[in-house]
N, C-alpha and C. Protein backbone atom coordinates (compact mmCIF):
# COMPACT_ATOMS: atom_id res chain seq x y z
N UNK A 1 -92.60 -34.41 71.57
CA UNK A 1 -91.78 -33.28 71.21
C UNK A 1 -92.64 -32.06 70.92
N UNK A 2 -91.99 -30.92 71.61
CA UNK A 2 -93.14 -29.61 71.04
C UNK A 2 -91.81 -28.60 70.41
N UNK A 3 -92.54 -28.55 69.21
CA UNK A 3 -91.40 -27.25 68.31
C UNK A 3 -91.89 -25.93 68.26
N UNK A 4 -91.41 -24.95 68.71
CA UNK A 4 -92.10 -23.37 68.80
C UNK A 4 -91.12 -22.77 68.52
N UNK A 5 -91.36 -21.95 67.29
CA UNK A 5 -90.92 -20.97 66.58
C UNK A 5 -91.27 -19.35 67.36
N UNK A 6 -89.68 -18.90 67.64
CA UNK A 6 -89.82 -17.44 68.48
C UNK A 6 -89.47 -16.42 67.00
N UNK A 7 -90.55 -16.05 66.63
CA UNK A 7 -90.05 -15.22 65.27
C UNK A 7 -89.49 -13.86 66.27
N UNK A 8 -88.69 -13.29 65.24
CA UNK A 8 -88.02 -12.37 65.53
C UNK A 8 -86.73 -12.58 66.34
N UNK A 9 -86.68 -13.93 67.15
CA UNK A 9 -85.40 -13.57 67.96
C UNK A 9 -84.20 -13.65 67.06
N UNK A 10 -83.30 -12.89 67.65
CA UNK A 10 -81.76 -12.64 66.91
C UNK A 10 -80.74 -13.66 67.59
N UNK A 11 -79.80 -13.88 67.38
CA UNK A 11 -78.66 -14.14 68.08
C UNK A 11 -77.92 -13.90 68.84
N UNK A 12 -77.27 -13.82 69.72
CA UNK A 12 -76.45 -12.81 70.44
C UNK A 12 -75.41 -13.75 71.43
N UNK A 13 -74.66 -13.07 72.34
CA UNK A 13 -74.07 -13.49 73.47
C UNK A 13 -74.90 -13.81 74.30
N UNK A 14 -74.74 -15.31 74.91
CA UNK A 14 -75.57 -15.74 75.99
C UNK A 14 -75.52 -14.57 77.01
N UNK A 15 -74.44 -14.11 77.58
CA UNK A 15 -74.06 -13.07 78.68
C UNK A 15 -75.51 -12.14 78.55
N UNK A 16 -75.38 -11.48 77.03
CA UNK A 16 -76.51 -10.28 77.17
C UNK A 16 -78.01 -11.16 77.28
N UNK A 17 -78.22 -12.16 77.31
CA UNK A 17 -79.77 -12.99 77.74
C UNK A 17 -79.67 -13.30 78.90
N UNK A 18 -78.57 -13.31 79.56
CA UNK A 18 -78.92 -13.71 80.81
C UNK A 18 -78.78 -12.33 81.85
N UNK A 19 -78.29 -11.21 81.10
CA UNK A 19 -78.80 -10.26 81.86
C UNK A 19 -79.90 -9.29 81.13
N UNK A 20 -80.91 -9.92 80.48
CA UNK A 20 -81.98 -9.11 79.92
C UNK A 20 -82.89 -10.54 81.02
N UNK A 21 -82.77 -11.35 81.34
CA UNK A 21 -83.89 -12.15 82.55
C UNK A 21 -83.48 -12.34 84.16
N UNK A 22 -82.61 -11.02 84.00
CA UNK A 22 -82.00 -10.60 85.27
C UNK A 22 -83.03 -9.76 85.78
N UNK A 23 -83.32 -10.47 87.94
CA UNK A 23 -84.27 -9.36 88.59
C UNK A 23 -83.36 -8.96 89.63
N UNK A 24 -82.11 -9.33 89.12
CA UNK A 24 -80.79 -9.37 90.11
C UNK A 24 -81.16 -7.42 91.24
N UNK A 25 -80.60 -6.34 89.62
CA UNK A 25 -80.77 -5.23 90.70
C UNK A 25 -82.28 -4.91 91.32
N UNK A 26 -83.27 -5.58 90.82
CA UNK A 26 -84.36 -4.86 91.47
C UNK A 26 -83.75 -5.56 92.83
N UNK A 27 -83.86 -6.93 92.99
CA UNK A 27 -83.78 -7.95 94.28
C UNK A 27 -82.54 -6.68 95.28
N UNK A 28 -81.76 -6.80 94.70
CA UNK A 28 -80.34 -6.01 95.78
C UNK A 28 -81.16 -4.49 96.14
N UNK A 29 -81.72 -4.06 95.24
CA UNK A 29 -82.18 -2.12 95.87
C UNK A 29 -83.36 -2.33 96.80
N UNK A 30 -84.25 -3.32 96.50
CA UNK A 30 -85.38 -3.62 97.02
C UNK A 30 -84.51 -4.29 98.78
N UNK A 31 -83.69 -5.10 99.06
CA UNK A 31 -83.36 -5.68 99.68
C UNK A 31 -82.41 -4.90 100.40
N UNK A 32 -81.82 -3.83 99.86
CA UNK A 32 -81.08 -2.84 100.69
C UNK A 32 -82.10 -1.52 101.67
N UNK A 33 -82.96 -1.63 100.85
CA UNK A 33 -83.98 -0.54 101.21
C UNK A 33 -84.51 -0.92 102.54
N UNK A 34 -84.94 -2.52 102.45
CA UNK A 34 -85.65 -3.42 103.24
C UNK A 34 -85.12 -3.36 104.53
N UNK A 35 -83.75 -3.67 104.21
CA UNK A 35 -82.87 -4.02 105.49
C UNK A 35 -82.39 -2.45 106.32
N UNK A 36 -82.62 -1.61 105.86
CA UNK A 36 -82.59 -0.03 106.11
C UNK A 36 -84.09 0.27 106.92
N UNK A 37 -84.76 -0.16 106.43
CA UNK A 37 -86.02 0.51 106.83
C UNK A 37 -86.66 -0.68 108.14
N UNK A 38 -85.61 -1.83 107.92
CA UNK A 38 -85.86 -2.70 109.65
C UNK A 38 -84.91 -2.03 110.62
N UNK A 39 -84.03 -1.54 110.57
CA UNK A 39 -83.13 -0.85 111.49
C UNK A 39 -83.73 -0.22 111.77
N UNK A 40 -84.80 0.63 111.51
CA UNK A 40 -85.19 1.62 112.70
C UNK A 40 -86.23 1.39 113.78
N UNK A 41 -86.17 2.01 114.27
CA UNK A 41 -87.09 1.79 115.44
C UNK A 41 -88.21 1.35 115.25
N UNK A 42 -89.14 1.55 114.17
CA UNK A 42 -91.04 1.68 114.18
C UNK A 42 -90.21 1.41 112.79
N UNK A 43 -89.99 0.34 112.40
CA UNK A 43 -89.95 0.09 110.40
C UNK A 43 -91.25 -0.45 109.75
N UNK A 44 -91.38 1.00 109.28
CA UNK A 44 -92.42 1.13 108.65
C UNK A 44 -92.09 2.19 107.08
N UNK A 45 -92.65 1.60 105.73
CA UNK A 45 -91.89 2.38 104.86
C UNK A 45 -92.78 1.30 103.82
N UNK A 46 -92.24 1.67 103.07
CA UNK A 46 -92.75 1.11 101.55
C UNK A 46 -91.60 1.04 100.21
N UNK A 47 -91.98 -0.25 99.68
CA UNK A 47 -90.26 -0.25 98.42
C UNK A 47 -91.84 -0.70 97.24
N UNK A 48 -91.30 0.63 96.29
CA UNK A 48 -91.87 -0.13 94.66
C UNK A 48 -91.07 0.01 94.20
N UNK A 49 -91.16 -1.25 93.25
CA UNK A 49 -90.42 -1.82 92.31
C UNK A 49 -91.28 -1.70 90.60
N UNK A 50 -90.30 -1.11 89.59
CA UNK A 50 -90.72 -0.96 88.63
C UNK A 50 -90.82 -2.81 87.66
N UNK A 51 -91.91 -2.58 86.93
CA UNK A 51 -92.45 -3.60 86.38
C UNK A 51 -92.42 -3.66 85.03
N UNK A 52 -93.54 -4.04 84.06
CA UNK A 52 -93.89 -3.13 82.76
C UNK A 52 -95.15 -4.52 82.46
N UNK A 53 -96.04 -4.33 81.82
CA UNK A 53 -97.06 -4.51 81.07
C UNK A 53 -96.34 -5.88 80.53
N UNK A 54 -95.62 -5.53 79.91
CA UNK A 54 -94.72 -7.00 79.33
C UNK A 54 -94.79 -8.22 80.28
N UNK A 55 -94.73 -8.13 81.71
CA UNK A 55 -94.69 -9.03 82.30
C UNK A 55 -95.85 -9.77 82.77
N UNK A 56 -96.82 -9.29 82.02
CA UNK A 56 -98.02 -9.90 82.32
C UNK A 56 -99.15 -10.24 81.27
N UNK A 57 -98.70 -9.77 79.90
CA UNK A 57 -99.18 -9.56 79.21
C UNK A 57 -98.68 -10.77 77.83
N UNK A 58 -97.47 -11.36 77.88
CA UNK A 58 -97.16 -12.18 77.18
C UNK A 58 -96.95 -11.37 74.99
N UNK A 59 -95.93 -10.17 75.55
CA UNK A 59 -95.86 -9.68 73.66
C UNK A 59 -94.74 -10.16 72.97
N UNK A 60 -95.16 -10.22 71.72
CA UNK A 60 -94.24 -10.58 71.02
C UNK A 60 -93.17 -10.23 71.07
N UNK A 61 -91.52 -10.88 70.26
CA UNK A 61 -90.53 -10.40 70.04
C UNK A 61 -89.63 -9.94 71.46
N UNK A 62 -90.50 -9.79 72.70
CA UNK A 62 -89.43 -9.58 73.72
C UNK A 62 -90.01 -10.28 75.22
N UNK A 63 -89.66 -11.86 74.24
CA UNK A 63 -90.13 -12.88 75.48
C UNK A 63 -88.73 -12.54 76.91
N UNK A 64 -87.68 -12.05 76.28
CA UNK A 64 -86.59 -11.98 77.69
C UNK A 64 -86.81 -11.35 78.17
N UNK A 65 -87.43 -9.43 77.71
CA UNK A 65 -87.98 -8.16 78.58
C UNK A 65 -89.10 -8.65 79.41
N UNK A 66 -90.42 -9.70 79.09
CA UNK A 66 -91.67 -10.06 79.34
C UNK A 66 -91.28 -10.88 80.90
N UNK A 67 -89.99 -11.97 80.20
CA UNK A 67 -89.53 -12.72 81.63
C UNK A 67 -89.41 -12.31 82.68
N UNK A 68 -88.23 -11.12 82.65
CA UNK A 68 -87.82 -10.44 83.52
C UNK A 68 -88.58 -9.68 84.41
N UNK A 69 -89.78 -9.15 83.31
CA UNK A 69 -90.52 -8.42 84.38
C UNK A 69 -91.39 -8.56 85.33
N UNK A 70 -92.09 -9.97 84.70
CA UNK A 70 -92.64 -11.42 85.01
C UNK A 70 -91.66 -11.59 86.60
N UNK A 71 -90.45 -11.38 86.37
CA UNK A 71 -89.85 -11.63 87.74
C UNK A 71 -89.70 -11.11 88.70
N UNK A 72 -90.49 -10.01 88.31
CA UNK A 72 -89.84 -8.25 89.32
C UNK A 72 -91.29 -8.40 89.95
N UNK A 73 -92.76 -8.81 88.81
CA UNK A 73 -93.77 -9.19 89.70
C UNK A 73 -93.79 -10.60 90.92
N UNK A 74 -93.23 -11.44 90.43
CA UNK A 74 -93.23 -12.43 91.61
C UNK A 74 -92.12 -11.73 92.68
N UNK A 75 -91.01 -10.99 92.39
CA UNK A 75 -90.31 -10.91 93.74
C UNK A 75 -90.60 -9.63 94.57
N UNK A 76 -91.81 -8.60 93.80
CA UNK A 76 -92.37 -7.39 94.48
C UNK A 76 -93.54 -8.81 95.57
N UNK A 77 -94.19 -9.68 94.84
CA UNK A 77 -95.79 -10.20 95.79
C UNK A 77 -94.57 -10.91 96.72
N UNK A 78 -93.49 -11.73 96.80
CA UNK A 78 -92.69 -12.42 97.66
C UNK A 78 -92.27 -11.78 98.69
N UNK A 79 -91.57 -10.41 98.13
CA UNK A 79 -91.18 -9.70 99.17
C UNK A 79 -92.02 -9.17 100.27
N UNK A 80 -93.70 -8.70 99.49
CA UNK A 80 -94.88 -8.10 100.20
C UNK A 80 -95.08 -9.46 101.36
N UNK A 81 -94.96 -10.09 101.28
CA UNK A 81 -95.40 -11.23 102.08
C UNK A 81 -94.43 -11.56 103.19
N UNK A 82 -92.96 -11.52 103.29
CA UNK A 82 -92.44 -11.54 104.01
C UNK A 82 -92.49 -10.23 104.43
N UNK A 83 -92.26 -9.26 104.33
CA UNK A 83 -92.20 -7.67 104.43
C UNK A 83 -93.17 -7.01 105.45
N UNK A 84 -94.66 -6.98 104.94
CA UNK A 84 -95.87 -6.44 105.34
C UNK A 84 -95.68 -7.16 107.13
N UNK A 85 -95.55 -7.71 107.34
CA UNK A 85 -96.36 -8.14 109.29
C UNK A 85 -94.82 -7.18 109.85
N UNK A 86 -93.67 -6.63 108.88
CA UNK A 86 -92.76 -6.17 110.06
C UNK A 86 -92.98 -4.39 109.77
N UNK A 87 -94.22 -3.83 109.13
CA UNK A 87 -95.09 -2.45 108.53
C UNK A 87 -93.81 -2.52 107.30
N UNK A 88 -93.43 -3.15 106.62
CA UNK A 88 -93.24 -2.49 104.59
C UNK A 88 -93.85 -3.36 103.87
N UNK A 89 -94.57 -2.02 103.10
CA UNK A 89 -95.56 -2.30 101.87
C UNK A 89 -94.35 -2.53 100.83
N UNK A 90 -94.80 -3.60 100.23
CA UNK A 90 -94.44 -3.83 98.61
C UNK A 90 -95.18 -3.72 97.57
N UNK A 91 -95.09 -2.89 96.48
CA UNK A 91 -96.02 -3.16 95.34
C UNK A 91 -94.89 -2.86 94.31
N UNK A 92 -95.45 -3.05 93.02
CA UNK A 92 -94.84 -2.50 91.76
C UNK A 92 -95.97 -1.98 91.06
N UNK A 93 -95.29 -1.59 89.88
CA UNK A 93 -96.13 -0.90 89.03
C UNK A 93 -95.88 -1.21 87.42
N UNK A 94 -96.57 -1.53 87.04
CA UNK A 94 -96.27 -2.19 85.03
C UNK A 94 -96.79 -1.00 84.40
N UNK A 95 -95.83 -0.36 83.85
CA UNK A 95 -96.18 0.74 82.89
C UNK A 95 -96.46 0.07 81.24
N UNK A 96 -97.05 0.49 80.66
CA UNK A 96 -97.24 0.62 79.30
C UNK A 96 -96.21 1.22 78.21
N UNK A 97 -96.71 1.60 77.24
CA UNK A 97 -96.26 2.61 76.16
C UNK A 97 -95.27 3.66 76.90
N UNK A 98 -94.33 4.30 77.61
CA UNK A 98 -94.40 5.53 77.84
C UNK A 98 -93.30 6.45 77.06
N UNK A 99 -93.89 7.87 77.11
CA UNK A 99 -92.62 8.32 76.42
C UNK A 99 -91.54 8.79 76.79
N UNK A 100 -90.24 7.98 76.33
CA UNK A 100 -89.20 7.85 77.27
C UNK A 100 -88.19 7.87 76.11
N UNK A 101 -86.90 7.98 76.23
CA UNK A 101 -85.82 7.42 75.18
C UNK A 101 -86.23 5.97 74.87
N UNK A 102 -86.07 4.88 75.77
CA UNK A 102 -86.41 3.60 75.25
C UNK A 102 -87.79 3.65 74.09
N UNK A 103 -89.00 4.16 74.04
CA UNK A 103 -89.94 4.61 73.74
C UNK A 103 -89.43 5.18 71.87
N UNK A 104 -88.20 5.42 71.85
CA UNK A 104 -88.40 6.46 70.67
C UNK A 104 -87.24 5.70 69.79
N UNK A 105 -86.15 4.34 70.73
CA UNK A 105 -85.85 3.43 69.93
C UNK A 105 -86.63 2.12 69.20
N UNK A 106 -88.14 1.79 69.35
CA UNK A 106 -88.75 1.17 68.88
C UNK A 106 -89.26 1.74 67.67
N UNK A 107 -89.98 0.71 66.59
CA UNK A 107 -90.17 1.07 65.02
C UNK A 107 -91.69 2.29 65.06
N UNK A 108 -91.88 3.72 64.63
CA UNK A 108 -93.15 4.19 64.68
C UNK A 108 -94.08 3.41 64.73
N UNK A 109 -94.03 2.29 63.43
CA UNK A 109 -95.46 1.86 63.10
C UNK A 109 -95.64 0.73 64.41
N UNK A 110 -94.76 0.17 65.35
CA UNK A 110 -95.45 -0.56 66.24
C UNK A 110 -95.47 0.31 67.69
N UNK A 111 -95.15 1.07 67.79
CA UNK A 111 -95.45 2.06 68.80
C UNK A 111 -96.69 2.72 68.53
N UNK A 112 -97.07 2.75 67.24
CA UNK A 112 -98.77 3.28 66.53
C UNK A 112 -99.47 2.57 66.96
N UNK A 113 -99.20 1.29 66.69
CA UNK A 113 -100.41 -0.05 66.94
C UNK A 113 -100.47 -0.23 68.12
N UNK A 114 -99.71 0.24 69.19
CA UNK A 114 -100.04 0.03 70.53
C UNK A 114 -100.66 1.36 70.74
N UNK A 115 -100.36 2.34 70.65
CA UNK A 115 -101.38 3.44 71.04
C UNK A 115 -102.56 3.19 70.13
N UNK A 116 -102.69 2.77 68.91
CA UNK A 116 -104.33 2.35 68.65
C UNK A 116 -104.79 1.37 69.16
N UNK A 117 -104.35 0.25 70.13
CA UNK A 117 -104.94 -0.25 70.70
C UNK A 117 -105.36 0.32 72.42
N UNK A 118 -104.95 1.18 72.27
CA UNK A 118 -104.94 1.88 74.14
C UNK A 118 -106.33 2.74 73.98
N UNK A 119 -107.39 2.35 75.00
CA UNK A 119 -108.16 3.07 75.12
C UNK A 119 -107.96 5.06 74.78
N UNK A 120 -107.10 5.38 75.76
CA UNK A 120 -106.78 6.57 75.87
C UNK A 120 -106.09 6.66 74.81
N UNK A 121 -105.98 5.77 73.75
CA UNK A 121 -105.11 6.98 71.77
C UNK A 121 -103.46 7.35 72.46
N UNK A 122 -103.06 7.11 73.36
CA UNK A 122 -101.88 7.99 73.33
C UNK A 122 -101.01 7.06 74.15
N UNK A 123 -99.75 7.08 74.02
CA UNK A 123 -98.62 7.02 74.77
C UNK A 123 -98.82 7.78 76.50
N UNK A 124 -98.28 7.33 77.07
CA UNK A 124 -98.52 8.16 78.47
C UNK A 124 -97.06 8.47 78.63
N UNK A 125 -97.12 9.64 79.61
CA UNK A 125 -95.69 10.19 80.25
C UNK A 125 -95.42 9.52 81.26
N UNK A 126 -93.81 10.17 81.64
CA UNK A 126 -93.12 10.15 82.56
C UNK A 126 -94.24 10.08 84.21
N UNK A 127 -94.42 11.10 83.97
CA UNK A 127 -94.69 11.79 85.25
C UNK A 127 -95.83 11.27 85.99
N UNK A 128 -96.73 10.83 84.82
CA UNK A 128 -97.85 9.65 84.87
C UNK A 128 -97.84 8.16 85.80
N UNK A 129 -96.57 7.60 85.55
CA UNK A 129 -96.08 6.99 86.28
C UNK A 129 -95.44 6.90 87.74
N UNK A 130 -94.86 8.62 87.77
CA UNK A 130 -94.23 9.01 88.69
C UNK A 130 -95.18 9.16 89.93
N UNK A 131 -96.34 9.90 89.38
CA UNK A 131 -97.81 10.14 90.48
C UNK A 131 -97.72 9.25 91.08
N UNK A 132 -98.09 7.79 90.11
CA UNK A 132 -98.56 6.52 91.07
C UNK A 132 -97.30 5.80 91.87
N UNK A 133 -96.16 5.89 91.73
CA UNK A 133 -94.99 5.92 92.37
C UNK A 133 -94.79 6.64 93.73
N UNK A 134 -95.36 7.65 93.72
CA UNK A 134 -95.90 8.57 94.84
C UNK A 134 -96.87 7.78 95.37
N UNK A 135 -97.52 7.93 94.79
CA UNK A 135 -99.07 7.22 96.02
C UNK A 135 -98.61 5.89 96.45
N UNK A 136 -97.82 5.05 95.64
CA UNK A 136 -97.60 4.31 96.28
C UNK A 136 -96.69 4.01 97.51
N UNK A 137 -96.20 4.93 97.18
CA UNK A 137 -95.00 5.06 98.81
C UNK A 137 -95.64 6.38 99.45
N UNK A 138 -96.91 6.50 99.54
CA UNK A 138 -97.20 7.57 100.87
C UNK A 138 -98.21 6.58 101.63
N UNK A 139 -98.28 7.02 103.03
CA UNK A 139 -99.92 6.49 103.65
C UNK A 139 -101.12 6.71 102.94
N UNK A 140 -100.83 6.82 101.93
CA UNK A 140 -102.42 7.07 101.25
C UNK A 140 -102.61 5.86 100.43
N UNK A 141 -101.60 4.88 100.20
CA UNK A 141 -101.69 3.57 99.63
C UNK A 141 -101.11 2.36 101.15
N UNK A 142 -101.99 2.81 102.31
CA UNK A 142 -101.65 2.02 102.94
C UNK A 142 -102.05 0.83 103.40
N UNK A 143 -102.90 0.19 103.01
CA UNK A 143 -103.59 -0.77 102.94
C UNK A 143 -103.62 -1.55 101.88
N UNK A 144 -102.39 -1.30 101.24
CA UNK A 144 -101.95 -1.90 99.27
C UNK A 144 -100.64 -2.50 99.58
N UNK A 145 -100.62 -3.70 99.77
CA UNK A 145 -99.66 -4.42 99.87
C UNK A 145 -99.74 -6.25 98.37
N UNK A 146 -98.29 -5.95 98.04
CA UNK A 146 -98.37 -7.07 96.70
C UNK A 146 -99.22 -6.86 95.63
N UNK A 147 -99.61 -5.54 95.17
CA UNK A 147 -100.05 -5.10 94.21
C UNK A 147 -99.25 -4.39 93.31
N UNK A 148 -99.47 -4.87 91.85
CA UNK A 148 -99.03 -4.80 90.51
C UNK A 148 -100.21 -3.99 89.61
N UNK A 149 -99.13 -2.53 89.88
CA UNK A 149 -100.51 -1.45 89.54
C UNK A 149 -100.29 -1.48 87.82
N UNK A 150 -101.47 -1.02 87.25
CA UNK A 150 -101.07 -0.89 85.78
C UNK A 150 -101.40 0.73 85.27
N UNK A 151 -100.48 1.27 84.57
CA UNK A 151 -100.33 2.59 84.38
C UNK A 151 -100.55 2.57 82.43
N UNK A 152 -101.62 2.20 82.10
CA UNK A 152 -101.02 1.96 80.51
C UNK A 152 -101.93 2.20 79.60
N UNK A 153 -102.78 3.40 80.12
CA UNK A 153 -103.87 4.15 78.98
C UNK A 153 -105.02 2.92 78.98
N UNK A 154 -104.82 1.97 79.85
CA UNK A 154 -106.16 1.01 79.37
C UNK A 154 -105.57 -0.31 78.18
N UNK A 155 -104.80 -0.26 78.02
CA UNK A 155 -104.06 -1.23 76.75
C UNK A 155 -103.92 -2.56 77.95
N UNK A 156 -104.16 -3.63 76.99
CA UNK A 156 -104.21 -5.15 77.20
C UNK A 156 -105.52 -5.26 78.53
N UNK A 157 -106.18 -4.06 78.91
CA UNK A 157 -107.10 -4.65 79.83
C UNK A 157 -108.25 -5.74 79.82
């Protein structure tokens, strides 16, 4: 028998846990995109899929956010693999800290302790993310296929 204590978890409706370890919409946008970008003539294109640090990183208190994202990385490298020999790149990207609304419902003092643990002292932006979102869907990331970029000031490296 193994007993493991998840401190912090709450209670809730099964419904809302089973859609916090849902990769349901990435799978359907990723898979609509897919099937769009084989219809054309020369399908060639690129789908990223958003990730987060959580999914690779194993943090406390949000083992269902960690799962999920955990899932968005196996079905971005799954998809890259079937995908890539017909020209679409797959990657994702695991953001960190960023500052966002979600960002400003967590407690100060543990949003502190993660920016004191981030090389770079700070929370990162929006737009930070957005860059590499860009590069990743231009020919300038074309030779990046099933890669899980990390955007996160240097934290958990």
């Amino acid at each position: 028998n193994i007993s493991t204590r998840f401190s912090g978890t709450k209670e809730g409706p099964l419904t809302s846990l089973k859609e916090s370890f849902s990769v349901k919409g990435t799978f359907l946008v990723s898979q609509a995109v897919a099937k769009s970008l084989l219809k054309q003539e020369d399908p060639r294109g690129a789908v990223v899929n958003i990730a987060s640090i959580s999914g690779r990183a194993g943090l406390p208190y949000v083992c269902h956010y960690g799962a999920s994202k955990a899932g968005v990385m196996a079905l971005t490298k799954t998809c890259a693999t079937e995908l890539a020999r017909k020209g679409i790149r797959v990657n994702c990207v695991m953001p960190g800290l960023i500052e966002t609304p979600l960002h400003e419902d967590i407690p100060k003092r543990k949003t502190q302790k993660v920016v004191d643990s981030t090389p770079l002292g700070r929370a990162g932006k929006p737009e930070e993310v957005a860059e590499v979102v860009a590069f990743l869907l231009s020919d300038k990331s074309s030779y990046m296929v099933g890669a899980c970029v990390e955007v996160t000031g240097g934290y958990m490296m």
